[in-house]
Protein backbone atom coordinates (compact mmCIF):
# COMPACT_ATOMS: atom_id res chain seq x y z
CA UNK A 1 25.89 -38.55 -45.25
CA UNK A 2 28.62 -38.09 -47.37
CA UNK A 3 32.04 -36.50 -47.20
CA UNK A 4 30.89 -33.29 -48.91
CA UNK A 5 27.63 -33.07 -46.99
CA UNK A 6 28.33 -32.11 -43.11
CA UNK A 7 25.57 -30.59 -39.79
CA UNK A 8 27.36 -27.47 -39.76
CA UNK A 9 30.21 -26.04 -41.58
CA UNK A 10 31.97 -22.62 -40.25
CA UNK A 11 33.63 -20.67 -42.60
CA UNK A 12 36.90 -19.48 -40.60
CA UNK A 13 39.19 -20.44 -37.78
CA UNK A 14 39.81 -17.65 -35.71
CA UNK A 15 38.43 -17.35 -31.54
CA UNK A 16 35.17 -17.52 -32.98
CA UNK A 17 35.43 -20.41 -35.67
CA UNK A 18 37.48 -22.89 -34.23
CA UNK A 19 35.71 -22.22 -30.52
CA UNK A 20 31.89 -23.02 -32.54
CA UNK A 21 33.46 -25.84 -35.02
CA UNK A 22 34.61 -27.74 -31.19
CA UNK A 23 31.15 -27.35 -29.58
CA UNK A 24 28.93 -28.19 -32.51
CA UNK A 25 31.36 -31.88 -32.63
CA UNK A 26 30.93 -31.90 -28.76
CA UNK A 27 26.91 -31.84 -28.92
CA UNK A 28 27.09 -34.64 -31.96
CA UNK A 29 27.02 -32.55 -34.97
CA UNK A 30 29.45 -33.53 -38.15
CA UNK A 31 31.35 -30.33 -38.81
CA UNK A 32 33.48 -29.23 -40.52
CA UNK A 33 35.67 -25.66 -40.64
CA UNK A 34 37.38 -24.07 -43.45
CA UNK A 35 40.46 -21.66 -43.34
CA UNK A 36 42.64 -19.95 -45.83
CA UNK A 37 45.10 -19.21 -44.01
CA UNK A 38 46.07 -19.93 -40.31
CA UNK A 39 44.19 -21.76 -37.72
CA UNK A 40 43.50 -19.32 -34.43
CA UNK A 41 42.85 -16.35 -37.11
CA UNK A 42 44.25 -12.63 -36.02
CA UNK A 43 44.07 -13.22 -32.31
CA UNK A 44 46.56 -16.10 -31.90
CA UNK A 45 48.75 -15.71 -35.08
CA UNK A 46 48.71 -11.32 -35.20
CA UNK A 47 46.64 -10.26 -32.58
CA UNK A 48 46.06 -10.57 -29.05
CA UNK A 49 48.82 -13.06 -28.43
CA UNK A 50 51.99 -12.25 -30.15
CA UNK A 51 51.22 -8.61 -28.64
CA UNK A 52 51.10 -9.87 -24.77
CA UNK A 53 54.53 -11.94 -25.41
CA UNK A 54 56.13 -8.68 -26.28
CA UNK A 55 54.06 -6.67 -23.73
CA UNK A 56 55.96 -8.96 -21.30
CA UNK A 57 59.07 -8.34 -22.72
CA UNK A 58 58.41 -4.51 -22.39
CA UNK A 59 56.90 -5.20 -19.17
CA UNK A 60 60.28 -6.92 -17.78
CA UNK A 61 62.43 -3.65 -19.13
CA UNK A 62 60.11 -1.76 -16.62
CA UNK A 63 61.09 -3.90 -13.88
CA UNK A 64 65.13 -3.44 -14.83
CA UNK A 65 64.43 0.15 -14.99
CA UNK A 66 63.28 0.15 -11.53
CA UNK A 67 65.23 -2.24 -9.85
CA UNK A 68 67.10 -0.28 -8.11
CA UNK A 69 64.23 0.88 -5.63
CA UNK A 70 64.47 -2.92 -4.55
CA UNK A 71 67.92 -2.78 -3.98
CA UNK A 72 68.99 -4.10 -7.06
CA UNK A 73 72.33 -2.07 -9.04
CA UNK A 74 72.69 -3.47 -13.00
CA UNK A 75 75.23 -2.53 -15.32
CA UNK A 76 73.75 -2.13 -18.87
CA UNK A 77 71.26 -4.58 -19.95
CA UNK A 78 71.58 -5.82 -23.05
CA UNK A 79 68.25 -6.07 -25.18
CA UNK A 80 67.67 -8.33 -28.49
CA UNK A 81 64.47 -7.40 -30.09
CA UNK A 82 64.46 -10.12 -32.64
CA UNK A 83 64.65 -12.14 -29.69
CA UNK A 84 62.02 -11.00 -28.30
CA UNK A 85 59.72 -11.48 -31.33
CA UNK A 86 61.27 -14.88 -31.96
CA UNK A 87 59.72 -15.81 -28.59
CA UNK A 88 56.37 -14.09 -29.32
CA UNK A 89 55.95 -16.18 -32.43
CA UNK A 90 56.90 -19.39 -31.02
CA UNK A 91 54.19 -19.13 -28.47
CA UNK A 92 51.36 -17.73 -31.53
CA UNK A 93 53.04 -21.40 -32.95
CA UNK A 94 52.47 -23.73 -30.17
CA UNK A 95 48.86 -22.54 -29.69
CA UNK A 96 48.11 -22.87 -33.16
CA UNK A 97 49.37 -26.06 -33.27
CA UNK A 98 47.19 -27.08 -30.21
CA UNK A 99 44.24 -25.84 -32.19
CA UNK A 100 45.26 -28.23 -35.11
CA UNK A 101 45.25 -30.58 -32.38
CA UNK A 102 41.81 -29.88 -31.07
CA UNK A 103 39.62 -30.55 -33.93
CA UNK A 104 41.51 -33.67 -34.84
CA UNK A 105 40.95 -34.98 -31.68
CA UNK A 106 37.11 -33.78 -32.38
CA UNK A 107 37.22 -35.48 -35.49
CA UNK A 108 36.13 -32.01 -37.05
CA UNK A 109 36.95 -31.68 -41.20
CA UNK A 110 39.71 -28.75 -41.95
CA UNK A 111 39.36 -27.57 -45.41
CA UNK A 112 42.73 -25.34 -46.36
CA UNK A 113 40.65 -22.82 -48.39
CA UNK A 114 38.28 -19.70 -49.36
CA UNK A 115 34.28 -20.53 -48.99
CA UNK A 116 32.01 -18.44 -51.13
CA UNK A 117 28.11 -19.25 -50.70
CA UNK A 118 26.77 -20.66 -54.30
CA UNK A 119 23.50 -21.39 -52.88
CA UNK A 120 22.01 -20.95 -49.37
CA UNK A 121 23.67 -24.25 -47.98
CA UNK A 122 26.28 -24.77 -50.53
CA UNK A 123 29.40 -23.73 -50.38
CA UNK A 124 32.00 -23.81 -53.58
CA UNK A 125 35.67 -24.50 -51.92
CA UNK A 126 39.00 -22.67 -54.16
CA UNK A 127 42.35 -24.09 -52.84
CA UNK A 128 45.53 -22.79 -52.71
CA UNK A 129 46.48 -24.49 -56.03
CA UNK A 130 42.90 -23.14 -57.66
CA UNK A 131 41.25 -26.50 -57.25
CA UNK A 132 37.68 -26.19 -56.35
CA UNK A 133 34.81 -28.43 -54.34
CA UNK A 134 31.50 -27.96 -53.19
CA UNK A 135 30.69 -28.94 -49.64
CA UNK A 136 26.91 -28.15 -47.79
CA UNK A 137 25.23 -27.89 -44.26
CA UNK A 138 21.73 -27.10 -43.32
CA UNK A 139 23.67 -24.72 -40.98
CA UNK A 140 26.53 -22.21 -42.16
CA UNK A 141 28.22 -19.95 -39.96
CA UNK A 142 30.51 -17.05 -40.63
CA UNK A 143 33.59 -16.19 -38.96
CA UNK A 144 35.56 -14.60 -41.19
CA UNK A 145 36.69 -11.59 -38.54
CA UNK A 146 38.69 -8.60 -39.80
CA UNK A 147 41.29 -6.90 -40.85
CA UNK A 148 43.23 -3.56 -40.27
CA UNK A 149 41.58 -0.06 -41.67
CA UNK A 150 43.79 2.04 -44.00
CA UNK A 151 43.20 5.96 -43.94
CA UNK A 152 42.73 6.31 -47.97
CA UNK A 153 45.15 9.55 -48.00
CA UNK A 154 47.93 7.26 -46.16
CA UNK A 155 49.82 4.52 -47.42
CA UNK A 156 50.69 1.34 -45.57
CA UNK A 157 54.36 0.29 -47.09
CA UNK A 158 55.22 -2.48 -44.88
CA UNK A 159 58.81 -0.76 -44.67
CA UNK A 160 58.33 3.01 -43.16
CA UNK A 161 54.73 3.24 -42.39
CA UNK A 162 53.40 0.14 -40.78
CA UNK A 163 50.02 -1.91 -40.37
CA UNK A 164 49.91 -3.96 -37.17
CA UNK A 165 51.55 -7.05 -38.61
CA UNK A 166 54.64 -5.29 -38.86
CA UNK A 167 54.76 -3.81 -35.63
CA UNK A 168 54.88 -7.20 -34.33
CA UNK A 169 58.12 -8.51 -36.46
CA UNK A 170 60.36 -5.75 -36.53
CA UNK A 171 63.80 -6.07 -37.54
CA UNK A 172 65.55 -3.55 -34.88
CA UNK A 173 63.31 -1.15 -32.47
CA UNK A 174 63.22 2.39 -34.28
CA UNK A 175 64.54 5.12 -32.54
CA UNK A 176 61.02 7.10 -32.89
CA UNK A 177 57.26 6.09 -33.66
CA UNK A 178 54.23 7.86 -34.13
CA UNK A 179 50.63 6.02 -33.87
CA UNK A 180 47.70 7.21 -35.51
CA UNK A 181 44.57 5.77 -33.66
CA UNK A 182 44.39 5.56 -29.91
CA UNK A 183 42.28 2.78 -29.61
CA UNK A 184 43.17 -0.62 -27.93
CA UNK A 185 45.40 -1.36 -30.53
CA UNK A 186 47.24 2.05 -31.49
CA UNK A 187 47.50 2.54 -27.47
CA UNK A 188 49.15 -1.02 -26.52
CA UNK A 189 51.62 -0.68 -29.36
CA UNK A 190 52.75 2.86 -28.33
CA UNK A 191 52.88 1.95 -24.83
CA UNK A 192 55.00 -1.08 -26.19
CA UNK A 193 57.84 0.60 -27.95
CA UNK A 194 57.92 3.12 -25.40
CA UNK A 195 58.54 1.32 -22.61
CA UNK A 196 61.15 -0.57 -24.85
CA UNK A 197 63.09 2.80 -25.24
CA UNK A 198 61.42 4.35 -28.35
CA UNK A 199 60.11 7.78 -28.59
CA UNK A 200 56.48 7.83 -29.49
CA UNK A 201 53.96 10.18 -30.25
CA UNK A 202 50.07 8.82 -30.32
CA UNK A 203 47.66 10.62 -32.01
CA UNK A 204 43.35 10.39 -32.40
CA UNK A 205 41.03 12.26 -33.86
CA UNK A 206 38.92 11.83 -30.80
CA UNK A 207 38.48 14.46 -27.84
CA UNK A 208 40.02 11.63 -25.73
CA UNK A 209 42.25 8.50 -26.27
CA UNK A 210 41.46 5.32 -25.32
CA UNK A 211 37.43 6.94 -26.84
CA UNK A 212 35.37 3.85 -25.45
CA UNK A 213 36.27 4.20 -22.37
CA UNK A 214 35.42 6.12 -18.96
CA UNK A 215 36.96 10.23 -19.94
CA UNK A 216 38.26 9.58 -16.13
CA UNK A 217 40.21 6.22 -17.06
CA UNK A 218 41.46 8.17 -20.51
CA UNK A 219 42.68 11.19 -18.68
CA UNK A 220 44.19 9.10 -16.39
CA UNK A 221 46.01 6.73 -18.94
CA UNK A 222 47.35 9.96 -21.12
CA UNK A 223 48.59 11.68 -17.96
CA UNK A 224 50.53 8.32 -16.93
CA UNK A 225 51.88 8.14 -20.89
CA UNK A 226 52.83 11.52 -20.86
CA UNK A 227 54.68 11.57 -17.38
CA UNK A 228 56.78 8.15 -19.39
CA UNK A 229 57.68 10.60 -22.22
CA UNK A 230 55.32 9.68 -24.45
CA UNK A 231 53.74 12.68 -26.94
CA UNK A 232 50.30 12.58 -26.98
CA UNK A 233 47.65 14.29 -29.31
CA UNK A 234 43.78 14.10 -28.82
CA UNK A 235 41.75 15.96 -31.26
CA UNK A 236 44.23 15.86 -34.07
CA UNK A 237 44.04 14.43 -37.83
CA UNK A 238 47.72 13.43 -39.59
CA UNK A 239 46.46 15.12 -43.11
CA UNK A 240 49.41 14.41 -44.64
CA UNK A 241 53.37 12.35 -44.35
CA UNK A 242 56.39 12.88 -46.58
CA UNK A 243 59.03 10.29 -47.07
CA UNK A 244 62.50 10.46 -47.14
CA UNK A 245 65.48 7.73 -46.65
CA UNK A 246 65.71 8.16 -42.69
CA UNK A 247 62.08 9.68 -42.10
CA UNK A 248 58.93 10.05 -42.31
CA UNK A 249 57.31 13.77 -41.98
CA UNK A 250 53.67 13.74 -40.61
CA UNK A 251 51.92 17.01 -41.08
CA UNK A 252 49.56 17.23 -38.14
CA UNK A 253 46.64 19.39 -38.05
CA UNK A 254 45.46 20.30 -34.16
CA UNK A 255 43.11 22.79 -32.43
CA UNK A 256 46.31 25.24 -31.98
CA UNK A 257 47.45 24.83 -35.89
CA UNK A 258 49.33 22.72 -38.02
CA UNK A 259 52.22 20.91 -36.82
CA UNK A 260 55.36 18.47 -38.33
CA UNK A 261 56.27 15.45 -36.39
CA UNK A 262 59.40 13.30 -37.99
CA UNK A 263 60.01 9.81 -37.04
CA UNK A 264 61.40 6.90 -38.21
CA UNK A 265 58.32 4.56 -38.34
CA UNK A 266 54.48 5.02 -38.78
CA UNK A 267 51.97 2.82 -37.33
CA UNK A 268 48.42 2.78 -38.91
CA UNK A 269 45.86 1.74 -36.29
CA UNK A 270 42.55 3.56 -36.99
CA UNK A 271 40.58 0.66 -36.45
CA UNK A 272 39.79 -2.60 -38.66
CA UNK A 273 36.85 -3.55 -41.34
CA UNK A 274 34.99 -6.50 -41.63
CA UNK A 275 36.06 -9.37 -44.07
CA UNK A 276 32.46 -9.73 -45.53
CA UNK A 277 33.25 -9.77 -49.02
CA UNK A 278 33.86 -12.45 -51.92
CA UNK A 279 31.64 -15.02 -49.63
CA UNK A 280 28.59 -14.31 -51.56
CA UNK A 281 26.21 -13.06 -49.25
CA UNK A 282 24.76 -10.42 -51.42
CA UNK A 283 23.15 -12.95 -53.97
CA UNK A 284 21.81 -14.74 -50.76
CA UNK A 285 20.19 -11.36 -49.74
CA UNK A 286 22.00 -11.42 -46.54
CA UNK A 287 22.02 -8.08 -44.84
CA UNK A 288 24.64 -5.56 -43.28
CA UNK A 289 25.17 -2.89 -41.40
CA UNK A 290 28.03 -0.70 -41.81
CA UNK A 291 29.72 -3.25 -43.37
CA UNK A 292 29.13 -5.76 -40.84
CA UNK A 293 26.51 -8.76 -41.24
CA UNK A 294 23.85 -7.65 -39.55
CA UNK A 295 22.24 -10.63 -36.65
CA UNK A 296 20.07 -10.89 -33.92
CA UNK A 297 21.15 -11.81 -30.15
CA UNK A 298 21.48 -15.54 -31.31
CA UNK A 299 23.86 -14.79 -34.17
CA UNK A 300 21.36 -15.40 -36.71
CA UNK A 301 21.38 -12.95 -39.97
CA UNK A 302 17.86 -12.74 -41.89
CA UNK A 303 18.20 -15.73 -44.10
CA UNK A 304 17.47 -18.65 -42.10
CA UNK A 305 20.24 -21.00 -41.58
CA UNK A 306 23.28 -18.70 -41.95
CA UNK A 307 25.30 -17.44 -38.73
CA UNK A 308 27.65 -14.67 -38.17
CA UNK A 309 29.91 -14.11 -35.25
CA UNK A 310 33.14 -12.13 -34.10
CA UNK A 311 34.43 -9.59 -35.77
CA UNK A 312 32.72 -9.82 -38.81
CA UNK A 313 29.52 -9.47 -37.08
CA UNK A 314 30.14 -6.31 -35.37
CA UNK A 315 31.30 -4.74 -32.40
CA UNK A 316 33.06 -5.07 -30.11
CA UNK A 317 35.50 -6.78 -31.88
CA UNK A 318 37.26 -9.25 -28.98
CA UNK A 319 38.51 -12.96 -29.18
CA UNK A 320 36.15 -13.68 -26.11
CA UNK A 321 32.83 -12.20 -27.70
CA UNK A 322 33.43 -14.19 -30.56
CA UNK A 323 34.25 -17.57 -28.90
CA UNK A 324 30.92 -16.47 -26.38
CA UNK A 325 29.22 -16.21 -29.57
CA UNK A 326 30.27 -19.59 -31.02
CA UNK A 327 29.13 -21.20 -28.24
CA UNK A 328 25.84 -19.69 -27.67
CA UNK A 329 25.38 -20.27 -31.66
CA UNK A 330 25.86 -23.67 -32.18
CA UNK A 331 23.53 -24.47 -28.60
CA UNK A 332 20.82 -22.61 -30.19
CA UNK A 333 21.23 -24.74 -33.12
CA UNK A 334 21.24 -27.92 -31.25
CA UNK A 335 18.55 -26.99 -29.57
CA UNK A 336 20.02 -27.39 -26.04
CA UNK A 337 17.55 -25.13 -23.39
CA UNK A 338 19.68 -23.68 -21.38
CA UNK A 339 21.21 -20.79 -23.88
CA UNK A 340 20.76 -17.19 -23.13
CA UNK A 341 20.95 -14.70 -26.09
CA UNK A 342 24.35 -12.63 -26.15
CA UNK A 343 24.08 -9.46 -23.63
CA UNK A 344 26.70 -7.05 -24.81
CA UNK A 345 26.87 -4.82 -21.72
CA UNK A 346 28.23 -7.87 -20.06
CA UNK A 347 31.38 -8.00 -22.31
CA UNK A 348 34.35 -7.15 -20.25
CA UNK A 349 36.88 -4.79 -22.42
CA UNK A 350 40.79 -5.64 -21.48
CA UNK A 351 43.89 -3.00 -22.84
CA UNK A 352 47.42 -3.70 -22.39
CA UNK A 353 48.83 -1.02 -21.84
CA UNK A 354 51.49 0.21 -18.75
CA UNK A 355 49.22 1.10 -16.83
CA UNK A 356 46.60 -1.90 -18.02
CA UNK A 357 42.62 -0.72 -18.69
CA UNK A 358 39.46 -3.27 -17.55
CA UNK A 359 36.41 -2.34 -18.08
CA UNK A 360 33.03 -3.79 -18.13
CA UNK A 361 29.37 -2.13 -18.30
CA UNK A 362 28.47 1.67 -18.55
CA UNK A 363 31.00 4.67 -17.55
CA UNK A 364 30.03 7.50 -15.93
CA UNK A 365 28.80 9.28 -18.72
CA UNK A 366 26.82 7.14 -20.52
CA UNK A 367 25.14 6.05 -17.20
CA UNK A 368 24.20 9.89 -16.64
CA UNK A 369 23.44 10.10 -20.20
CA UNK A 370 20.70 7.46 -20.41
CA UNK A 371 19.33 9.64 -17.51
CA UNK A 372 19.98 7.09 -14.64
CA UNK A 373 20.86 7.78 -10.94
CA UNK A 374 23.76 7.03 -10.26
CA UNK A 375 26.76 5.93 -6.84
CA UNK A 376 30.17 6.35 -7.83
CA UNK A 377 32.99 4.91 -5.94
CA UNK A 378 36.26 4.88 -6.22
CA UNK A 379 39.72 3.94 -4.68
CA UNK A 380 42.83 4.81 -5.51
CA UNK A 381 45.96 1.97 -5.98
CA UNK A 382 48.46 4.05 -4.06
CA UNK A 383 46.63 3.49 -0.97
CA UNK A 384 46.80 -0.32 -1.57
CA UNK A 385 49.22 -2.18 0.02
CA UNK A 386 49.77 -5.05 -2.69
CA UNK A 387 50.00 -2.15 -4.92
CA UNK A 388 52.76 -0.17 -3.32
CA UNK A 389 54.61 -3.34 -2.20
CA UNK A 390 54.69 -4.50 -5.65
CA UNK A 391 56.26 -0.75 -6.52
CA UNK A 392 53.96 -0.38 -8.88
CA UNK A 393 50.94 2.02 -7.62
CA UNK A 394 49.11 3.98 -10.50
CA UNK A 395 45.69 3.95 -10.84
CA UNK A 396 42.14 3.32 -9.39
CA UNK A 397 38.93 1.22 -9.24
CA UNK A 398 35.49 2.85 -10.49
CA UNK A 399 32.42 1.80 -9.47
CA UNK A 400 29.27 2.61 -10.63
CA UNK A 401 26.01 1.72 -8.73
CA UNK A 402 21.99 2.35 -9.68
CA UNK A 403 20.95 4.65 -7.13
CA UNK A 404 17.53 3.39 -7.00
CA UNK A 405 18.48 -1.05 -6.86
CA UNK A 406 21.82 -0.60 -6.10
CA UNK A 407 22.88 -2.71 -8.86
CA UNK A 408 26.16 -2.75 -10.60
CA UNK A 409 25.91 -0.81 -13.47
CA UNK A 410 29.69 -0.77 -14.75
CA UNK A 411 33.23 -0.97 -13.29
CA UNK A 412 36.18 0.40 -14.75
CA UNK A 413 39.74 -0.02 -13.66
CA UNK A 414 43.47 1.03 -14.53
CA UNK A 415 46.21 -0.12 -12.97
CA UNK A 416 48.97 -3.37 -12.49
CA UNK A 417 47.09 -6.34 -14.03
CA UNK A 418 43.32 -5.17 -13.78
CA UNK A 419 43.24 -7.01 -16.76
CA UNK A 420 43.28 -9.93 -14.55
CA UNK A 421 41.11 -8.78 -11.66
CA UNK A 422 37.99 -7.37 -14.12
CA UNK A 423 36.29 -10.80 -14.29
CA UNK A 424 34.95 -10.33 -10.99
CA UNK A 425 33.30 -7.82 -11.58
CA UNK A 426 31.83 -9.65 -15.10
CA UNK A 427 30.49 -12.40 -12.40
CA UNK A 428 28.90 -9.82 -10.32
CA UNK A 429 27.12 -7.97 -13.16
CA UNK A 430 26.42 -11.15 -15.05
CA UNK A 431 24.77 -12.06 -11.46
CA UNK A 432 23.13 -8.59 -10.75
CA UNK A 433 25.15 -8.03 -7.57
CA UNK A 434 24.23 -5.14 -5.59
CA UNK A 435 26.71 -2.37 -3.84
CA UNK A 436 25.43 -4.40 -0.31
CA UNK A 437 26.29 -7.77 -1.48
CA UNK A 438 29.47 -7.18 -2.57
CA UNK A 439 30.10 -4.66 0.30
CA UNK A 440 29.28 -8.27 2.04
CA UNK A 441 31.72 -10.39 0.01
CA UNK A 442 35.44 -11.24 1.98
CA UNK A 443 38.57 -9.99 -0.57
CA UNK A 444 41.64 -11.53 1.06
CA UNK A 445 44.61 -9.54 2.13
CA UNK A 446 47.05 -8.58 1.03
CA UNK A 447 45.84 -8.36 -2.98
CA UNK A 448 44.99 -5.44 -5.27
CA UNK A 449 41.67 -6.94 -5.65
CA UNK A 450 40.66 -5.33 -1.77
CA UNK A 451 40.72 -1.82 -4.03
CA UNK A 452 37.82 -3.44 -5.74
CA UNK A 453 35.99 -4.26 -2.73
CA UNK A 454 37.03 -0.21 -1.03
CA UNK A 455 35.60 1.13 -4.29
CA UNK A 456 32.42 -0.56 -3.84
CA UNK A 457 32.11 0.69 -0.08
CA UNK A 458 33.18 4.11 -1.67
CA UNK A 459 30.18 4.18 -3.93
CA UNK A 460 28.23 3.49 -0.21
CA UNK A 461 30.26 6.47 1.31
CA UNK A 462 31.66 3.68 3.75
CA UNK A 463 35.67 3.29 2.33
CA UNK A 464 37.77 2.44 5.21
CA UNK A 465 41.22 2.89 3.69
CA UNK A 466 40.79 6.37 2.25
């Protein structure tokens, strides 16, 4: 085999790539991975780790805020926020550098450039400096991800109205914000500068923020932001902003009229779009759906011997569904018989906001929706005792339980690191636990994962601590 010719070749080096590039060199394949840009893609370089090294930060100005209900008096605190995101990229460095690390050690071939199919397993190669190669692979997998959505009537500017990127490198913390989409991303970013000391307003188009999740956990999570000063709008479309020097002017329409907010920065986080073009997939007859590539449960689009996963492939667009998918990819391809097609109601769903939102499986409403019967439980942090020794006491655990098998359908929790708690409840759906068996299991004491087990006897009508 020659240097051009290669098992499987993945076509970007995000969660998804780098994770599928790894496995297919573990199980014997020669692979190689091609990236025009960074290695670790969105998530490690602009994503979902630069954002938890400032959530940290912001998390850490909570706990000076507070100190004093631990006995603790400080005199003014002095905060550097280009310190702060000096630290936040020097961690996105080190773990990109580690990935660098990994598939040399895999002895996996890094191409620096763009891929665009020329034929169904040849790929032409454009460098940096224009130069061009042709590499192919039986096997071709895309994992190109995304990118942030622009509303077409709003302008990003990198300098008064921001895309995500520069929310992440600012120069000095504005005095006031306002963020249009209330998604994960729009809602950790304004829960980020406001717990840093900036004024923000949130608004979403939506009935609800946070619109994937439980209306329960939303309410919840709006009431909290509101009762930290936050502004929040649900049900409301920024038609138009104005620019001056010092502000920007959003012209708000809502159910009660039209309304002017005026801050000094904009954040645009509506959502993101799929980076499916320029790779040629159109002459190859590969198809999409709503812009994504369209696959089955084993990541395979309709032209045999092409792959999508992660973002590019649809929703939900997470790091850990895409390096899931790389995995279960390339073992299909090997041929190994142990793989299981991807489940999506098993995909946990982590926000970062203060309070944090886990989730994983049906809410409420889409339970009742589909017509099931249903056991709700639920238990409330402040009656936790972790919880209120920690000082920190908002929020609940929500279970939800078939009536009929009392299997879990879907938990949902908000609260002081639930983000960190939610994977047991992945293992017990992934492992079709029942409201007995895990009414059965032994949560040690003191933790704020016994609210998990009191929600579960709550759904039973058998809580003992509320």
């Amino acid at each position: 085999m020659s240097d051009t010719q290669f098992d499987l070749v993945v076509i970007g080096a995000g969660p998804g790539g780098y994770v599928a590039a790894i496995r297919a060199a573990q199980l014997g394949l020669k692979t190689a991975i091609v990236e025009k840009q960074h290695l670790g893609g969105v998530c490690l370089n602009w994503g979902c780790i630069p954002t938890k090294a400032l959530l940290s930060g912001a998390a850490l100005a909570q706990q000076f805020k507070h100190a004093e209900q631990f006995g603790f008096t400080l005199n003014a605190v002095d905060f550097d926020i280009q310190k702060l995101v000096r630290h936040s990229r020097q961690v996105s460095e080190q773990l990109v550098q580690g990935i660098g690390q990994l598939l040399k050690k895999n002895q996996i071939t890094v191409f620096n450039a763009t891929a665009q199919f020329i034929a169904k397993e040849q790929l032409e190669l454009t460098d940096a400096n224009g130069q061009k190669q042709q590499i192919s692979a039986p096997h071709i997998i895309v994992a190109t991800g995304a990118r942030a959505a622009n509303l077409p009537h709003i302008s990003v500017d990198g300098d008064q109205v921001w895309s995500y990127k520069e929310a992440l490198v600012p120069e000095q913390l504005p005095k006031s914000l306002l963020v249009i989409g209330s998604g994960a991303i729009g809602s950790e970013f304004a829960s980020l500068y406001q717990d840093l000391g900036c004024q923000v307003a949130l608004v979403d188009i939506a009935k609800q923020i946070l619109p994937s999740e439980d209306i329960e956990v939303a309410k919840y999570v709006q009431k909290q932001f509101e009762q930290q000063g936050m502004q929040v709008l649900t049900e409301a479309t920024v038609k138009k902003i104005e620019t001056d020097q010092a502000q920007v002017h959003c012209h708000i329409e809502t159910a009660t009229g039209m309304q002017i907010i005026s801050v000094e920065k904009v954040l645009s986080a509506i959502g993101v779009k799929p980076n499916a073009e320029n790779l040629g997939l159109d002459a190859l007859g590969v198809e999409f759906e709503n812009g994504f590539i369209k696959v089955d449960s084993w990541c395979k689009t309709n032209v045999v011997g092409v792959y999508a996963i992660g973002d590019v492939a649809g929703a939900p667009c997470l790091a850990h569904k895409a390096s899931h998918e790389a995995i279960l990819c390339v073992e299909k391809i090997a041929g190994l018989s142990h793989v299981h097609a991807l489940d999506r109601t098993q995909i946990p769903g982590c926000i970062f906001t203060h309070p944090q939102v886990a989730s994983i499986g049906l809410t409420e409403q889409k339970a009742k929706a589909a017509g099931l019967n249903i056991n709700v439980g639920k238990f409330p942090l402040q009656a936790n005792g972790k919880a209120l020794a920690l000082g920190d006491s908002a929020g609940f655990v929500k279970t939800i339980f078939s009536q009929e098998t009392g299997e879990l359908l879907g938990a949902h929790m908000v609260g002081h690191e639930v983000t960190e708690h939610i994977q047991g409840f992945a293992i017990a759906k992934y492992l079709e636990a029942t409201d007995e068996s895990l009414a059965q299991v032994i949560f040690p004491h003191p933790t704020l994962s016994e609210a998990m087990h009191e929600s579960v006897l709550s759904a039973m009508q058998r809580a003992i601590h509320i």
